[in-house]
C-alpha atoms as a PDB file:
ATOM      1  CA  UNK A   1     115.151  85.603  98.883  1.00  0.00           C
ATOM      2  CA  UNK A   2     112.775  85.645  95.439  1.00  0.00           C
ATOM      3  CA  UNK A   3     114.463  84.836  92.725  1.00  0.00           C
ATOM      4  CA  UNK A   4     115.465  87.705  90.675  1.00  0.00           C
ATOM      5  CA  UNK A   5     117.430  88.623  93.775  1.00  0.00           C
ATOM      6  CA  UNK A   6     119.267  85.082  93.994  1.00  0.00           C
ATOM      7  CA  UNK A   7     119.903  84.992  90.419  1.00  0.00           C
ATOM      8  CA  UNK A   8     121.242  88.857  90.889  1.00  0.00           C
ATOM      9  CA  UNK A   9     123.181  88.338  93.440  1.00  0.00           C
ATOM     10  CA  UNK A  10     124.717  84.793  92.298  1.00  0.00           C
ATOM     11  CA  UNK A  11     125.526  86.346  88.721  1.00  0.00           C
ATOM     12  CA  UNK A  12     127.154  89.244  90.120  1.00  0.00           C
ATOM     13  CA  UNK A  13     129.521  87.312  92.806  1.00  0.00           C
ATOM     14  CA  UNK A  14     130.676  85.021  90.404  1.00  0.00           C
ATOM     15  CA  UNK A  15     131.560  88.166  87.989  1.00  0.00           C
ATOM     16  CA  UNK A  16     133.466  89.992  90.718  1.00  0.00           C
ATOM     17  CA  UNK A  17     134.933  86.927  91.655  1.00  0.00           C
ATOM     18  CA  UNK A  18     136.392  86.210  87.762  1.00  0.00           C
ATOM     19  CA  UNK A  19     137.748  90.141  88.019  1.00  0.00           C
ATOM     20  CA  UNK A  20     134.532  91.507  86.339  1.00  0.00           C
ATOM     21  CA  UNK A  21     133.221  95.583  87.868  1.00  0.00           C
ATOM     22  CA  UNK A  22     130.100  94.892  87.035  1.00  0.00           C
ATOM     23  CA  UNK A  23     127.895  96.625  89.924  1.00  0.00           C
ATOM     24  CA  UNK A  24     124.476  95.386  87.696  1.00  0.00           C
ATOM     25  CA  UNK A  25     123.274  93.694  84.729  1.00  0.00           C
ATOM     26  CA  UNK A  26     120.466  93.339  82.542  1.00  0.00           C
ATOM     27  CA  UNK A  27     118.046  90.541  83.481  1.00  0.00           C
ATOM     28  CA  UNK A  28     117.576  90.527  79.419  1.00  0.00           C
ATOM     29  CA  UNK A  29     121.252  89.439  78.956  1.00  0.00           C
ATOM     30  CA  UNK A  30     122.137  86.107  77.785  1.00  0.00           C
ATOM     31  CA  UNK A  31     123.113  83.633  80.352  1.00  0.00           C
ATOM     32  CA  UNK A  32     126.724  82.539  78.896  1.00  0.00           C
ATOM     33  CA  UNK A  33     126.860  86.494  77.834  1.00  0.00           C
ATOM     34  CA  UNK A  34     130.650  87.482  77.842  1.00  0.00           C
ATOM     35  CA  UNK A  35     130.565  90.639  79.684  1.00  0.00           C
ATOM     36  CA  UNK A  36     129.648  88.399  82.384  1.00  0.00           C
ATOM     37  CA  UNK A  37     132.428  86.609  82.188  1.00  0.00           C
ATOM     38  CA  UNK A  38     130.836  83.567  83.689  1.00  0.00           C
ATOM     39  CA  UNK A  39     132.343  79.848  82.170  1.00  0.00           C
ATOM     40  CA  UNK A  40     130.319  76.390  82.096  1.00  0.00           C
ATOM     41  CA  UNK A  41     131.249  76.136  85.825  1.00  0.00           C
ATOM     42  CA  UNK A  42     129.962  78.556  86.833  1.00  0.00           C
ATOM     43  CA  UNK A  43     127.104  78.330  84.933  1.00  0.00           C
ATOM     44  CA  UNK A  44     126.821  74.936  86.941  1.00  0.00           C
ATOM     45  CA  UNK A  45     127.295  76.581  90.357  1.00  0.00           C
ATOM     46  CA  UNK A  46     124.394  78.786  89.662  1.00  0.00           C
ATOM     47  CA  UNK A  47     121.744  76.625  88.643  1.00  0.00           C
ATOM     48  CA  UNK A  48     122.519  73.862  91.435  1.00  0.00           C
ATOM     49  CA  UNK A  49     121.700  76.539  93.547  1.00  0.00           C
ATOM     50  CA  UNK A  50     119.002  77.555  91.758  1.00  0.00           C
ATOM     51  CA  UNK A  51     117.780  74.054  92.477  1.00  0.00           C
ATOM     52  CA  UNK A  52     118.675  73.754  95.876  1.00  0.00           C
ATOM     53  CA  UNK A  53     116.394  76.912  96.675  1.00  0.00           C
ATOM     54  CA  UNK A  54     113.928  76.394  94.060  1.00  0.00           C
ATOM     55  CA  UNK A  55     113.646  72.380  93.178  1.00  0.00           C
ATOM     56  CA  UNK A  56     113.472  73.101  89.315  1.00  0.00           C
ATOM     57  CA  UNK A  57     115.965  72.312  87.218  1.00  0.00           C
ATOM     58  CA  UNK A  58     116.537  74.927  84.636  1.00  0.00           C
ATOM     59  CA  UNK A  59     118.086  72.811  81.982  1.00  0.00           C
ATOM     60  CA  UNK A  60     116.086  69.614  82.268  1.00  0.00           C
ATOM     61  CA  UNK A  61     112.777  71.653  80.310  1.00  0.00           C
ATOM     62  CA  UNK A  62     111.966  71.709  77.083  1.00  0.00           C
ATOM     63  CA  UNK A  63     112.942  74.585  76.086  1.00  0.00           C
ATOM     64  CA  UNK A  64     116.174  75.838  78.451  1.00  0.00           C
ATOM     65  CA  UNK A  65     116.172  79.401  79.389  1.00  0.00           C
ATOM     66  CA  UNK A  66     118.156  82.107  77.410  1.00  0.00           C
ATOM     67  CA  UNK A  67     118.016  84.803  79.554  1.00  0.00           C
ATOM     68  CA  UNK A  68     118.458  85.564  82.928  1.00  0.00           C
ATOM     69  CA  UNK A  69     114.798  87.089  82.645  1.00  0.00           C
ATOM     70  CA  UNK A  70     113.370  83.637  81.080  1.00  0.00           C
ATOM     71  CA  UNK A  71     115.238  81.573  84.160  1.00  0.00           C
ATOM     72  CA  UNK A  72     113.659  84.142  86.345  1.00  0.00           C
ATOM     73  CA  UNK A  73     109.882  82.981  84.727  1.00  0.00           C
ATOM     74  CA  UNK A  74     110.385  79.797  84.497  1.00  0.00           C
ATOM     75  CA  UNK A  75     111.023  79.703  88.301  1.00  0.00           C
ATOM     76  CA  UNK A  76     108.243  81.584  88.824  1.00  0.00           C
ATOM     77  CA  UNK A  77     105.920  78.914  87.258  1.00  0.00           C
ATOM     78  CA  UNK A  78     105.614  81.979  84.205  1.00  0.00           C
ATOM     79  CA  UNK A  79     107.424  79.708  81.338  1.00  0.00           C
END
């Protein structure tokens, strides 16, 4: 699975999971953004999976990502 569709498909079973109807969501949103209605822990599930599948740890960079988009690039070796 390449990453946009991990990170899609993570962000979006955690939201239906919390009661969200989501069905999509912009890449450009903010990770902790509230429409999400994704909390620190599962902010933590995601990126220890992100790690698992990718070996890069999102938030031990310089500059943490912001977006879903600049987790996305920073996987991809693009941040």
């Amino acid at each position: 699975m390449n990453p946009e569709e991990l990170i899609t498909s993570l962000v979006l079973k955690i939201h239906k999971r919390n009661g969200g109807v989501l069905r999509d969501f912009s890449l450009d949103m903010r990770l902790m953004e509230s429409a999400l209605m994704i909390d620190s822990l599962d902010m933590a599930e995601i990126m220890v999976e992100v790690e698992r599948e990718f070996g890069i740890s999102p938030f031990d960079q310089l500059e943490p990502p912001r977006t879903w988009r600049e987790l996305i690039g920073l996987i991809e070796g693009r941040e």
